[in-house]
Protein backbone atom coordinates (compact mmCIF):
# COMPACT_ATOMS: atom_id res chain seq x y z
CA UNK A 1 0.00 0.00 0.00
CA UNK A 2 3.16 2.26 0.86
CA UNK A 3 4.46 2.11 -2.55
CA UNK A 4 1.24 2.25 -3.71
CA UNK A 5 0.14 5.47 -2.42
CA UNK A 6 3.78 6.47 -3.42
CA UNK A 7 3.36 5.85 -6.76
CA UNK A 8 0.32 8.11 -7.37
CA UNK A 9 1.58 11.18 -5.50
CA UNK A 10 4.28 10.65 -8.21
CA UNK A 11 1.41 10.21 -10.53
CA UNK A 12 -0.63 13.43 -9.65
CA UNK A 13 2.68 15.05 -9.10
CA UNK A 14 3.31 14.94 -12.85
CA UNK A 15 -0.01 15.69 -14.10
CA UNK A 16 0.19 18.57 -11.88
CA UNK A 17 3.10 20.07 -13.16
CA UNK A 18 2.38 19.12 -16.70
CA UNK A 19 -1.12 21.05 -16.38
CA UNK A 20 0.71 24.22 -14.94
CA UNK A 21 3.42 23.92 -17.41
CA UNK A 22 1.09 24.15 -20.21
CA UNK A 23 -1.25 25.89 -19.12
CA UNK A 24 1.55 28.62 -18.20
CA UNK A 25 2.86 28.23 -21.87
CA UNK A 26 -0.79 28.79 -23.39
CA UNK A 27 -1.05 31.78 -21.50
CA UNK A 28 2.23 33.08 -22.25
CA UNK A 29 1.52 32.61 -26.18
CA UNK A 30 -1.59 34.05 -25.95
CA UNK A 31 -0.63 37.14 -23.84
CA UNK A 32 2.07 37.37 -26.81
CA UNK A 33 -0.14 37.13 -29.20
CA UNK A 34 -1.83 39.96 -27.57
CA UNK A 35 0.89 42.59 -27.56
CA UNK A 36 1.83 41.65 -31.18
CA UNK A 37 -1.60 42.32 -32.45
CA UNK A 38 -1.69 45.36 -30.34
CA UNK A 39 1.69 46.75 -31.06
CA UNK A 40 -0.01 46.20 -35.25
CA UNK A 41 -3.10 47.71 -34.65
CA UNK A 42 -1.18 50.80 -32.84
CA UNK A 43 1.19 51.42 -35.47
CA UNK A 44 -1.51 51.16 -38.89
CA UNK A 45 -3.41 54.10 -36.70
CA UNK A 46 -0.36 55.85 -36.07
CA UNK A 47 0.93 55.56 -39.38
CA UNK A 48 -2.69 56.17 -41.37
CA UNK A 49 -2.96 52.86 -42.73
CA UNK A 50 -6.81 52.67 -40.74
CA UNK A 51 -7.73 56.08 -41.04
CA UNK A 52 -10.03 57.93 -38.53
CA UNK A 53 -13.53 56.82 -38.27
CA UNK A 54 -12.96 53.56 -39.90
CA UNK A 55 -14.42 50.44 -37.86
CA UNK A 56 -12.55 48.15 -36.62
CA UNK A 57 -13.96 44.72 -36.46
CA UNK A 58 -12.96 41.43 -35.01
CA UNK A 59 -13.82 38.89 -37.88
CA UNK A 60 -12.08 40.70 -40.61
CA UNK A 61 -9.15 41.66 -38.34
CA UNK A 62 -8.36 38.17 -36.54
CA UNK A 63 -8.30 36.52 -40.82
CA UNK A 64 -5.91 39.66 -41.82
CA UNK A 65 -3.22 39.25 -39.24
CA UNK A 66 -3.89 35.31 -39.29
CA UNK A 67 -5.32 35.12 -35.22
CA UNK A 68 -8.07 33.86 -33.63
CA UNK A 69 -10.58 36.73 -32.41
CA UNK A 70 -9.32 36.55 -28.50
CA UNK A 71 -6.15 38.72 -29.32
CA UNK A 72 -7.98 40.87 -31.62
CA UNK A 73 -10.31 41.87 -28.40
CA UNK A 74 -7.66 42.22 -26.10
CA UNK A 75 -6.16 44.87 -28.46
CA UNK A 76 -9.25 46.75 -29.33
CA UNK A 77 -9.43 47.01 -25.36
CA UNK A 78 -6.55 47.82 -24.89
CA UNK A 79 -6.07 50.47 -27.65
CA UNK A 80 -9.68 51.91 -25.97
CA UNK A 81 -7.73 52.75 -22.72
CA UNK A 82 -4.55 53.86 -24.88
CA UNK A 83 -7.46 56.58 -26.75
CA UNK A 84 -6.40 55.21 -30.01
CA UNK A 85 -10.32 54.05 -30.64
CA UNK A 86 -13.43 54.79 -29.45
CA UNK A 87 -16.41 51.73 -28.46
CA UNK A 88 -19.31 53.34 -30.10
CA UNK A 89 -22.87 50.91 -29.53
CA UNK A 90 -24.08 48.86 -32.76
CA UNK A 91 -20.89 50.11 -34.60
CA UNK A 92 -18.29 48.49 -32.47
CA UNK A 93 -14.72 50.07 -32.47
CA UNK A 94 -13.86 52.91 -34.31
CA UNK A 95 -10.63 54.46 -34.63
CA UNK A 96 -10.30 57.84 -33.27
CA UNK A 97 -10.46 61.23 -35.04
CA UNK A 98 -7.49 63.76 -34.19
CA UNK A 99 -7.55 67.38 -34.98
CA UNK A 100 -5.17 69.88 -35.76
CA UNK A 101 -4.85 71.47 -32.60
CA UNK A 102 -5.38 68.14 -30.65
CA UNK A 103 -2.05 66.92 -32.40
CA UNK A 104 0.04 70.22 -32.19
CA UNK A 105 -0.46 70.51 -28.32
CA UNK A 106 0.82 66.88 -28.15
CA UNK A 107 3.99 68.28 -30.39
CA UNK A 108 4.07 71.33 -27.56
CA UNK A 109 4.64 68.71 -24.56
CA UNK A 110 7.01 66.63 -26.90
CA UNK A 111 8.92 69.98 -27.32
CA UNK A 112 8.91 70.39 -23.68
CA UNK A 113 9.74 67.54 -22.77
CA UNK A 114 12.60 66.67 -25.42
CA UNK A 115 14.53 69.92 -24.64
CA UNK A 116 14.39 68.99 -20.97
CA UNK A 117 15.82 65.43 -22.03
CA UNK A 118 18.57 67.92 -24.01
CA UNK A 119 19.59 69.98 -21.13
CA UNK A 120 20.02 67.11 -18.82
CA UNK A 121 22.23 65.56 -21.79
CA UNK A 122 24.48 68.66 -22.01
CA UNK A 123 24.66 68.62 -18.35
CA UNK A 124 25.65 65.02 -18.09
CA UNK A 125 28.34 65.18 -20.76
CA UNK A 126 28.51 63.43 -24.18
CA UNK A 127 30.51 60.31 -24.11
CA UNK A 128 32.59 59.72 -27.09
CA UNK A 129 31.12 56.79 -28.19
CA UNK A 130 27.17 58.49 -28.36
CA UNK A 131 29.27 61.62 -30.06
CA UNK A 132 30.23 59.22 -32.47
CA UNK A 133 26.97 57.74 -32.77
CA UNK A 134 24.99 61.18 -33.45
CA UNK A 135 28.64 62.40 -35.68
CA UNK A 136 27.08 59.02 -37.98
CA UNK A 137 23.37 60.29 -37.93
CA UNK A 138 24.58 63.65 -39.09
CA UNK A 139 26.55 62.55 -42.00
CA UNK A 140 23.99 60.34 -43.21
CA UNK A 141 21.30 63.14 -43.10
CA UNK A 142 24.14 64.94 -45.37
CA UNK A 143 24.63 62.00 -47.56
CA UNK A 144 20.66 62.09 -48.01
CA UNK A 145 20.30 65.38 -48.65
CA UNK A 146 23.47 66.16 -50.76
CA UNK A 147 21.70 65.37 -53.50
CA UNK A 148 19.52 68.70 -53.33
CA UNK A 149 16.01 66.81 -53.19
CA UNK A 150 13.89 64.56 -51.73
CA UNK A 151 13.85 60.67 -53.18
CA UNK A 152 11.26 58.09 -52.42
CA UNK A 153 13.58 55.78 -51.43
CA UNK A 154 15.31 57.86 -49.01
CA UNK A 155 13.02 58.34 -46.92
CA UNK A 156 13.44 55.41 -44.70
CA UNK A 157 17.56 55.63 -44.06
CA UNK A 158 16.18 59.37 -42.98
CA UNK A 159 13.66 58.03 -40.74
CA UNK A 160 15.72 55.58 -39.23
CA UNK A 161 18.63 58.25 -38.52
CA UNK A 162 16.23 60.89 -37.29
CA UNK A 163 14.73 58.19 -34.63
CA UNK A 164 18.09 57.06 -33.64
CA UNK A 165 19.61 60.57 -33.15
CA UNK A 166 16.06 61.44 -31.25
CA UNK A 167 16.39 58.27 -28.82
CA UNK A 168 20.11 58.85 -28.47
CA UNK A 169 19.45 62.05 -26.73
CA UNK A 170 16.57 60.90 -24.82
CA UNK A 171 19.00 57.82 -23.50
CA UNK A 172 21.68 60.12 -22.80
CA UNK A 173 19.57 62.27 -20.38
CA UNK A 174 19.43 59.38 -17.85
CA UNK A 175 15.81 60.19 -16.63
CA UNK A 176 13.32 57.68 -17.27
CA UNK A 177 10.20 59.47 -16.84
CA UNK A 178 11.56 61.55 -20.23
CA UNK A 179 11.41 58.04 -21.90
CA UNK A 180 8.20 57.18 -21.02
CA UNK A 181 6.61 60.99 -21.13
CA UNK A 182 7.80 61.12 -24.97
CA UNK A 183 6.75 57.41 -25.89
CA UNK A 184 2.90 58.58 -24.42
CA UNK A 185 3.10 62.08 -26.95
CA UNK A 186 4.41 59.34 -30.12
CA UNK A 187 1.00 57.27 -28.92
CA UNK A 188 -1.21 59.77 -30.55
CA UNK A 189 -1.34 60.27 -34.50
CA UNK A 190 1.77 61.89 -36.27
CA UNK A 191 3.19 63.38 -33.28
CA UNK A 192 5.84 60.28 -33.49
CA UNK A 193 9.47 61.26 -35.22
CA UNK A 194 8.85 58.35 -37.31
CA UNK A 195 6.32 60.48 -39.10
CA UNK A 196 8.05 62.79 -40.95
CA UNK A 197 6.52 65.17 -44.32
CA UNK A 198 8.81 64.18 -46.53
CA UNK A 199 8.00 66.99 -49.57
CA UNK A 200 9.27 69.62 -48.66
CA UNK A 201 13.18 69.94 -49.45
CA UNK A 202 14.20 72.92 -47.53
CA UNK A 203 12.10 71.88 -44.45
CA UNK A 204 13.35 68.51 -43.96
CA UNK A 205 17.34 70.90 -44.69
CA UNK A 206 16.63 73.15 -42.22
CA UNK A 207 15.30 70.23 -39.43
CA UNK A 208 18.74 68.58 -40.24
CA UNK A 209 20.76 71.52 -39.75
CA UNK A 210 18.91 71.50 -36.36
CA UNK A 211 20.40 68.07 -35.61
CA UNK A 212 23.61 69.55 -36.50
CA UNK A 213 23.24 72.35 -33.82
CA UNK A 214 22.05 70.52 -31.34
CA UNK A 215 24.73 68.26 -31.47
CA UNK A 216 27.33 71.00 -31.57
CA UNK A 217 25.72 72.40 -28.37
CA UNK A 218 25.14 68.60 -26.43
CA UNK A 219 29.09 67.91 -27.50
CA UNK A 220 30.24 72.05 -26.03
CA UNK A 221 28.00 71.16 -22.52
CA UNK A 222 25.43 74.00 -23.56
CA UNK A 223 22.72 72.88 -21.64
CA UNK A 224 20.56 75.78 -21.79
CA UNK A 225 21.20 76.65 -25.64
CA UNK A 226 20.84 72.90 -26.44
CA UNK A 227 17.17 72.96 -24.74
CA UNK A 228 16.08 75.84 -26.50
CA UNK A 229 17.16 74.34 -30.07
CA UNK A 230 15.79 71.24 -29.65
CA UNK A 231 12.32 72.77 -28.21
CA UNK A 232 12.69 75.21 -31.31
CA UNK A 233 12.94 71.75 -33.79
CA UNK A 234 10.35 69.87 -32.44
CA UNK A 235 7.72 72.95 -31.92
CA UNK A 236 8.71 73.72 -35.71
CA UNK A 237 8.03 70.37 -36.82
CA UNK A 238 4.14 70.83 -35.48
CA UNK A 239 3.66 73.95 -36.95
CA UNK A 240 4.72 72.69 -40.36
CA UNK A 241 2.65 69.46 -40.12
CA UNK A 242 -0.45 71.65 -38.09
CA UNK A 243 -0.39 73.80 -41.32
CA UNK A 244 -0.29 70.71 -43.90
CA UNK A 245 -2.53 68.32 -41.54
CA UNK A 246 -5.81 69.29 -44.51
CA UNK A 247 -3.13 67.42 -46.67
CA UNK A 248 -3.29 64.30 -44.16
CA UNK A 249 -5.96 64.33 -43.71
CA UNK A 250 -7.31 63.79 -46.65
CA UNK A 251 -4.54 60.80 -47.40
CA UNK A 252 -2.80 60.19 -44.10
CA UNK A 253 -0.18 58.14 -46.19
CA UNK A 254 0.99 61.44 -47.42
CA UNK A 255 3.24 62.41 -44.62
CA UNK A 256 5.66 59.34 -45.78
């Protein structure tokens, strides 16, 4: 009876563990799942590829991005609380409708908010291996724009290097809270520095020449003057877009 009674503890033993094991694994794939279709949903309504007041349903969703409907749900919840859509009854999700002003006071606190991460960069000192890195995202700006316009193919090295020189500084400031503050300003339609209006020659010239001052100013342990320019770039850059936004309106795809 002793080894008995032995033998199933060892029995249930296993069968517990196996059940917790895979159960944990289920819900690990699933809350996976989640994010990814979250994190997909987020960036088409960032980037314009749903455009405002479009519905968002589950059926057509969960056979587009191959899922079953549970992760679909959990992201249209979750981009609710986030403000990305709105629950509207007998229509079901809808993605939200940003205007003008709505987006340029976002681009105010990112202004705010990015100069403070400047200043406390300046103050900190710039290592020689981040000079180096923002010395690369300069000259690949010039490389860009040395050819005196704008090609459709560059736009995405010029993306890349603006959102690298952009998180570089934000890194360098050592203050979390400026992380997160910015990341909650790029959560709301093209107030992200991945969005970039990418028509204009002597704009997108005159927004690199900012990188090239604010660099100059980080590197020389300007604090002050290196807040001020990088408020100055980022309050620019929603001013231009606030006075184009009928353009993307109309075809949200047009600020690529």
């Amino acid at each position: 009876m002793y080894t008995c009674g032995r033998d199933v503890k060892r029995f249930l033993r296993f069968w517990l563990e196996f059940y917790a094991a895979t159960g944990y694994h289920v819900s690990m794939t699933m809350q996976t799942r989640s994010q990814h279709v979250t994190e997909t949903l987020r960036d088409w309504i960032l980037t314009g590829t749903v455009s405002a007041g479009e519905r968002l349903e589950e059926i057509p969703l969960a056979e587009r991005l191959g899922v079953s409907r549970t992760p679909v749900r959990a992201a249209l919840t979750a981009l609710e609380k986030e403000g990305l859509v709105d629950y509207q009854p007998k229509r079901g999700y809808v993605v939200r409708l940003f205007g003008a002003d709505e987006v340029f006071a976002a681009y105010e606190v990112r202004a705010t908010i990015e100069g403070l991460a400047c200043r406390l960069a300046a103050a900190n000192g710039v290592p020689p291996e981040i000079e180096a890195k923002l010395s690369a995202c300069l000259h690949e700006g010039d490389r860009i724009l040395a050819q005196g316009q704008l090609a459709v193919n560059d736009f995405a090295p010029y993306q890349l290097m603006n959102v690298t020189f952009h998180d570089t500084i934000i890194s360098l400031s050592g203050n979390p809270w400026v992380h997160r503050l910015v990341a909650q300003t790029h959560a709301i339609p093209f107030v992200s520095d991945r969005i970039i209006l990418w028509h204009d020659y002597a704009v997108i010239l005159r927004s690199h020449n900012d990188h090239h001052r604010i660099t100059d100013a980080l590197v020389a342990g300007q604090s002050a003057r290196a807040e001020d320019l990088m408020r100055e770039h980022v309050y620019f850059a929603g001013l231009f877009l606030k006075q184009n936004f009928h353009r993307i309106a109309g075809n949200p795809r047009w600020a690529a």
